[in-house]
N, C-alpha and C. Protein backbone atom coordinates (compact mmCIF):
# COMPACT_ATOMS: atom_id res chain seq x y z
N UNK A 1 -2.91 1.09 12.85
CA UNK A 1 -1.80 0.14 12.90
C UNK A 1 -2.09 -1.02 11.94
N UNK A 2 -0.76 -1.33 11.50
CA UNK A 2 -1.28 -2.41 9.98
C UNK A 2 -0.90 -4.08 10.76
N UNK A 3 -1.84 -4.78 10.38
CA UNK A 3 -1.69 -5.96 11.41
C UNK A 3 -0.50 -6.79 11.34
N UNK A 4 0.11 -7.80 11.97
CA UNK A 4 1.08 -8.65 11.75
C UNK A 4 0.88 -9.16 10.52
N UNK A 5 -0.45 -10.18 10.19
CA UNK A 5 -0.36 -10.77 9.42
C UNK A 5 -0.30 -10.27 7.96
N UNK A 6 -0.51 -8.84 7.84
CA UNK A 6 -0.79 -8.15 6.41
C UNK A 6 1.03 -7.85 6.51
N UNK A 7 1.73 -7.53 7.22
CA UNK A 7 2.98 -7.65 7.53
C UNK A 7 3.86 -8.43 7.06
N UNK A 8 3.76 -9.43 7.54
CA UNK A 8 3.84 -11.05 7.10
C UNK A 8 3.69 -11.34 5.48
N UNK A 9 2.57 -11.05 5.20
CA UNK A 9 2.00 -11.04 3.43
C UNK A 9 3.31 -10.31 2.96
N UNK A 10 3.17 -9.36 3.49
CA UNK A 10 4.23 -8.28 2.43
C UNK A 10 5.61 -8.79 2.93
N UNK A 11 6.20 -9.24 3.80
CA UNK A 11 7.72 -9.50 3.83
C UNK A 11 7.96 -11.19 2.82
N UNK A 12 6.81 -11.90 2.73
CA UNK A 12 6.67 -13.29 2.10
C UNK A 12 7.27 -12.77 0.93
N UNK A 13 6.05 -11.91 0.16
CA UNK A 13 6.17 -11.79 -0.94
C UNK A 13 7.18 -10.94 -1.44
N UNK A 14 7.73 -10.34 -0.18
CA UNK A 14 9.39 -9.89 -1.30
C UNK A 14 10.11 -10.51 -0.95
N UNK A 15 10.37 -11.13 -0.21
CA UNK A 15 11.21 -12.17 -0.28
C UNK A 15 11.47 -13.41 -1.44
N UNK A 16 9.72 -13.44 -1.72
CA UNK A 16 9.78 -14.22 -3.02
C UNK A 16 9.81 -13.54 -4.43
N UNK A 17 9.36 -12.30 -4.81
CA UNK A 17 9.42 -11.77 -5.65
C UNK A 17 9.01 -10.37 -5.17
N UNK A 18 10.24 -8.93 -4.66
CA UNK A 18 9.88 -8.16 -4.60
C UNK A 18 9.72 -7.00 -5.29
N UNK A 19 9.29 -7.33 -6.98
CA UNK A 19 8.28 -6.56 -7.43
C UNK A 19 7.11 -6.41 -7.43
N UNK A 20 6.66 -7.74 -6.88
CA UNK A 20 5.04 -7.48 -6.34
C UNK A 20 4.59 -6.28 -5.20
N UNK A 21 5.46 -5.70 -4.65
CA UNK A 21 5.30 -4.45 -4.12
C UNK A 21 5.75 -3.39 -4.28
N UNK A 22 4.33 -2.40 -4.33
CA UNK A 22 4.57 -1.07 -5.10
C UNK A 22 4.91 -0.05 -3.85
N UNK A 23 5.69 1.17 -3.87
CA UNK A 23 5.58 1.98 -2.86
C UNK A 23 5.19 3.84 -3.31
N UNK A 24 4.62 4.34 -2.82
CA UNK A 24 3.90 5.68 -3.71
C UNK A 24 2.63 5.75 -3.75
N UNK A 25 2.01 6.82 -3.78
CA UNK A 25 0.93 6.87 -3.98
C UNK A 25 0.30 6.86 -5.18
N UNK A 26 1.41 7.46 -6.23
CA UNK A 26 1.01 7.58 -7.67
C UNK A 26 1.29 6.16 -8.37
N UNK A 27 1.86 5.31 -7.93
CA UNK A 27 2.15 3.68 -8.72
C UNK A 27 1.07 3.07 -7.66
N UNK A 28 0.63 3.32 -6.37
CA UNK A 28 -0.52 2.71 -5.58
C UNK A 28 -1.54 3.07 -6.31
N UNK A 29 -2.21 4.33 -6.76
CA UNK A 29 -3.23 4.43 -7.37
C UNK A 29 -3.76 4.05 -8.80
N UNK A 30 -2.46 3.57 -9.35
CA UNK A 30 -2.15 3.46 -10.88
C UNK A 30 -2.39 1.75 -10.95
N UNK A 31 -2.09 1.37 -9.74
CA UNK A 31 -2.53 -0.57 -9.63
C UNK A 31 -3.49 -0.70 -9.09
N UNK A 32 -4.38 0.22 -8.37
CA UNK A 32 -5.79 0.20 -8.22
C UNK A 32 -6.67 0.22 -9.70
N UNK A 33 -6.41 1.24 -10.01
CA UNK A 33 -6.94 1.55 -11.28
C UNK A 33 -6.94 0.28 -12.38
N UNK A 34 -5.28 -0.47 -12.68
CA UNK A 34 -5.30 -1.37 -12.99
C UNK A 34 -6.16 -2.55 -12.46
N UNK A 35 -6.67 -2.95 -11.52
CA UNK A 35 -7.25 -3.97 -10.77
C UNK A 35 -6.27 -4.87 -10.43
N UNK A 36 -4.88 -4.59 -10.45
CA UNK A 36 -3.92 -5.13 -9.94
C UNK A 36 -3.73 -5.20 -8.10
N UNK A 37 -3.78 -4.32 -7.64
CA UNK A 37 -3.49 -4.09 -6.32
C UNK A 37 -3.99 -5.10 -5.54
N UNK A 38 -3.53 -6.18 -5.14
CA UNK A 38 -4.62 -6.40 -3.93
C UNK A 38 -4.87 -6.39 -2.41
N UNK A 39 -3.71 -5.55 -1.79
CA UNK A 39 -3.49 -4.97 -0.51
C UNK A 39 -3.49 -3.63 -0.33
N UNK A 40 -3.84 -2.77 0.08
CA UNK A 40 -3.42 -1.38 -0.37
C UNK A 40 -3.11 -0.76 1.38
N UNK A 41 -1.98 -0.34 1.28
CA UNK A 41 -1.64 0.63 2.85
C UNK A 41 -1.74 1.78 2.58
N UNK A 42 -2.22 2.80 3.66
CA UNK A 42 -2.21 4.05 3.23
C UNK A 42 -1.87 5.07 4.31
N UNK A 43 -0.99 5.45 4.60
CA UNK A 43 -0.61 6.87 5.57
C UNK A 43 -1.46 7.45 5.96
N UNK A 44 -2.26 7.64 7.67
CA UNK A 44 -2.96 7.93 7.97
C UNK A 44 -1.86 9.61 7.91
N UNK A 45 -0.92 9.99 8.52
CA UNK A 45 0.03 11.09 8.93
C UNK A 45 0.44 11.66 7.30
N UNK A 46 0.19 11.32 6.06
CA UNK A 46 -0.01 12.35 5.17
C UNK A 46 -0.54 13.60 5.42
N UNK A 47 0.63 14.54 5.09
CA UNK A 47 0.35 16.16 4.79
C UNK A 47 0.74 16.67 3.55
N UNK A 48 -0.70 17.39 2.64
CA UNK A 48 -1.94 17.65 3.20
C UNK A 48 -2.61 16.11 2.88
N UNK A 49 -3.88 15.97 3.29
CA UNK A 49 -4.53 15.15 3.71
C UNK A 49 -5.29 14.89 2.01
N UNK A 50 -5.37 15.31 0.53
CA UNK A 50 -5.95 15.79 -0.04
C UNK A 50 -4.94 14.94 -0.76
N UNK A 51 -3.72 14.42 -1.09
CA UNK A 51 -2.45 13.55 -1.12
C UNK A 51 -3.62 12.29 -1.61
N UNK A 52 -3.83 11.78 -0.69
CA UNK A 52 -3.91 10.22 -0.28
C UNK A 52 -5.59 9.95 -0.12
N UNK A 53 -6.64 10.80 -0.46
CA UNK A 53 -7.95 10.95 -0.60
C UNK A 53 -8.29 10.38 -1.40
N UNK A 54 -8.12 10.91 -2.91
CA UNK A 54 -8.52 9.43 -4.02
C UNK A 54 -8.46 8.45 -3.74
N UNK A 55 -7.41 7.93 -3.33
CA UNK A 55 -6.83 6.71 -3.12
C UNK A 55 -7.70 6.20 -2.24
N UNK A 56 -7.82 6.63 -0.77
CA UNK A 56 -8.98 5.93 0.10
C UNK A 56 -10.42 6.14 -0.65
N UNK A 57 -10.55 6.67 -1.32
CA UNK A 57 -12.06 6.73 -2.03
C UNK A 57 -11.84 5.21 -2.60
N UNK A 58 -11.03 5.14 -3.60
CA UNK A 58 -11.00 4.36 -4.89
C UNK A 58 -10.88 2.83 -4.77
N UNK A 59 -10.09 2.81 -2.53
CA UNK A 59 -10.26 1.35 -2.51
C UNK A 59 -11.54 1.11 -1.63
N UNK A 60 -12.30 2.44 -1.29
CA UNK A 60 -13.56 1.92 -0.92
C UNK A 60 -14.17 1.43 -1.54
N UNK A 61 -13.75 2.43 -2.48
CA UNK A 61 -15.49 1.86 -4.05
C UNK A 61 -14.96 0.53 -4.51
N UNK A 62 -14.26 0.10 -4.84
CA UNK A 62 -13.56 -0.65 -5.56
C UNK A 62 -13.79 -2.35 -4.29
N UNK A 63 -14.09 -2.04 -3.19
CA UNK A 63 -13.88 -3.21 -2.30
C UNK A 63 -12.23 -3.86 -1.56
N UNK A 64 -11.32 -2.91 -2.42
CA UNK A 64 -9.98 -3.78 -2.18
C UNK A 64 -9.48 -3.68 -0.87
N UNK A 65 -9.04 -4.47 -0.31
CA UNK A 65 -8.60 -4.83 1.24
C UNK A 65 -7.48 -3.78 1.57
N UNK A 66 -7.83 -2.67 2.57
CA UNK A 66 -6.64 -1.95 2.75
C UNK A 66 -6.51 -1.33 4.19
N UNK A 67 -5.25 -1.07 4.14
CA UNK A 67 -5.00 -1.03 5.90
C UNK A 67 -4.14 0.55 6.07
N UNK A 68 -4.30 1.11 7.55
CA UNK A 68 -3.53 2.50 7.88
C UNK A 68 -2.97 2.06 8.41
N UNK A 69 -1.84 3.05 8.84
CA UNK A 69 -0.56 2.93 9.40
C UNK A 69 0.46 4.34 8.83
N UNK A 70 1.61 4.41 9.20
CA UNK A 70 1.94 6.09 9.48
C UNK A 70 3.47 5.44 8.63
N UNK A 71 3.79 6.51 7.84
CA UNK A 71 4.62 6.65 6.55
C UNK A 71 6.03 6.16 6.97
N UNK A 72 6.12 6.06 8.43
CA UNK A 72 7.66 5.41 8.40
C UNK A 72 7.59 4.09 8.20
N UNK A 73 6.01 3.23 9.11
CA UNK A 73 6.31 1.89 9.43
C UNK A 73 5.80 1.57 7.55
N UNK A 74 4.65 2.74 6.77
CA UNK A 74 4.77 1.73 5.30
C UNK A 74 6.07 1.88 4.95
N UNK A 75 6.69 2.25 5.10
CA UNK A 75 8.24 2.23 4.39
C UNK A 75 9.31 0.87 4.65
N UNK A 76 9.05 0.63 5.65
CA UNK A 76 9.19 -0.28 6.83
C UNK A 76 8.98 -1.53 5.83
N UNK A 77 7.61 -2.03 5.74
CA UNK A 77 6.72 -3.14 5.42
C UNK A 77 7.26 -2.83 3.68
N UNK A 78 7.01 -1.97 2.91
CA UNK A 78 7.35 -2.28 1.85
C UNK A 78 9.21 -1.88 1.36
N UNK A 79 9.36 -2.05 1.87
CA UNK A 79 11.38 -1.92 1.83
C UNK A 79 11.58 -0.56 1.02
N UNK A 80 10.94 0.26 1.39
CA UNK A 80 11.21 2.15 0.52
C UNK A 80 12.41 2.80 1.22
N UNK A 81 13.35 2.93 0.54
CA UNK A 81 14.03 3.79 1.47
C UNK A 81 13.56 5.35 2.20
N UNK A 82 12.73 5.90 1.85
CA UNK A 82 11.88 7.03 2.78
C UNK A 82 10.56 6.71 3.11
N UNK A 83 10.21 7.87 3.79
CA UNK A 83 8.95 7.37 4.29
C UNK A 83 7.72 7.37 2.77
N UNK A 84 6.72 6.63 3.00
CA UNK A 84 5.22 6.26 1.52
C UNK A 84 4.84 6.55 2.29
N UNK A 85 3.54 7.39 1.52
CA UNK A 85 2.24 7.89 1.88
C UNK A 85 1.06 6.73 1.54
N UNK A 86 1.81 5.72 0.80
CA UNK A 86 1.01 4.42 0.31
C UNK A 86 1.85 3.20 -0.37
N UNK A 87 1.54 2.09 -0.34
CA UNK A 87 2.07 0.81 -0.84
C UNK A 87 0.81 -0.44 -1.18
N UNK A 88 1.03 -1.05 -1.99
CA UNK A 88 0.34 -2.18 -2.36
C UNK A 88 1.11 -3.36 -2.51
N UNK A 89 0.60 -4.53 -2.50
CA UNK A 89 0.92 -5.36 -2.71
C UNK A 89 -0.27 -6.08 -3.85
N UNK A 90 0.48 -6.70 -5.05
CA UNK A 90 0.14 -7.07 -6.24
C UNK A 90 -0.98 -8.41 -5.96
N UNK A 91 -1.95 -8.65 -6.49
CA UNK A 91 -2.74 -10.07 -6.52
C UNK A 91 -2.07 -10.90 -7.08
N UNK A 92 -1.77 -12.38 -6.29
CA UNK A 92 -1.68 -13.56 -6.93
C UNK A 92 -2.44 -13.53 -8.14
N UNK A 93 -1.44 -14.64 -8.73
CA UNK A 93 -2.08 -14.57 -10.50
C UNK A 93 -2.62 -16.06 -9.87
């Protein structure tokens, strides 16, 4: 479950500018890579499971702050119209 306050982060910031949130796994992994990302959610209920693996590798290694939760509620938190297997939210400049 992804907490209120990481919740909170992400409804702020689209409200203030919602391109700072990405939804996908392939634009989530692509702002990791960048060192852009600095929230990362990730679909525990991805099928297959092999999807969304890099991705939890890449924000282990990497240190970046990231939270589970199940593909309707990231859809939810980052305004996707279907369900994400992943979403980020961008670092303050």
């Amino acid at each position: 479950m992804i907490p209120d306050e990481v919740k909170e982060k992400f409804e702020a910031a689209y409200a203030k500018h919602p391109k700072n949130i990405w939804a996908g796994v392939n634009q989530t992994i692509r702002k990791v890579h960048e060192k852009t990302a600095g929230i990362v959610l990730i679909a525990e209920d991805t099928e297959p499971k092999e999807i969304i693996m890099p991705l939890v590798q890449d924000v282990k290694t990497k240190g970046i702050e990231h939270y589970f939760g199940t593909r309707a509620e990231i859809a939810k938190i980052s305004h996707c119209p279907r369900p994400a297997s992943a979403a980020c939210l961008m670092k303050a400049h």
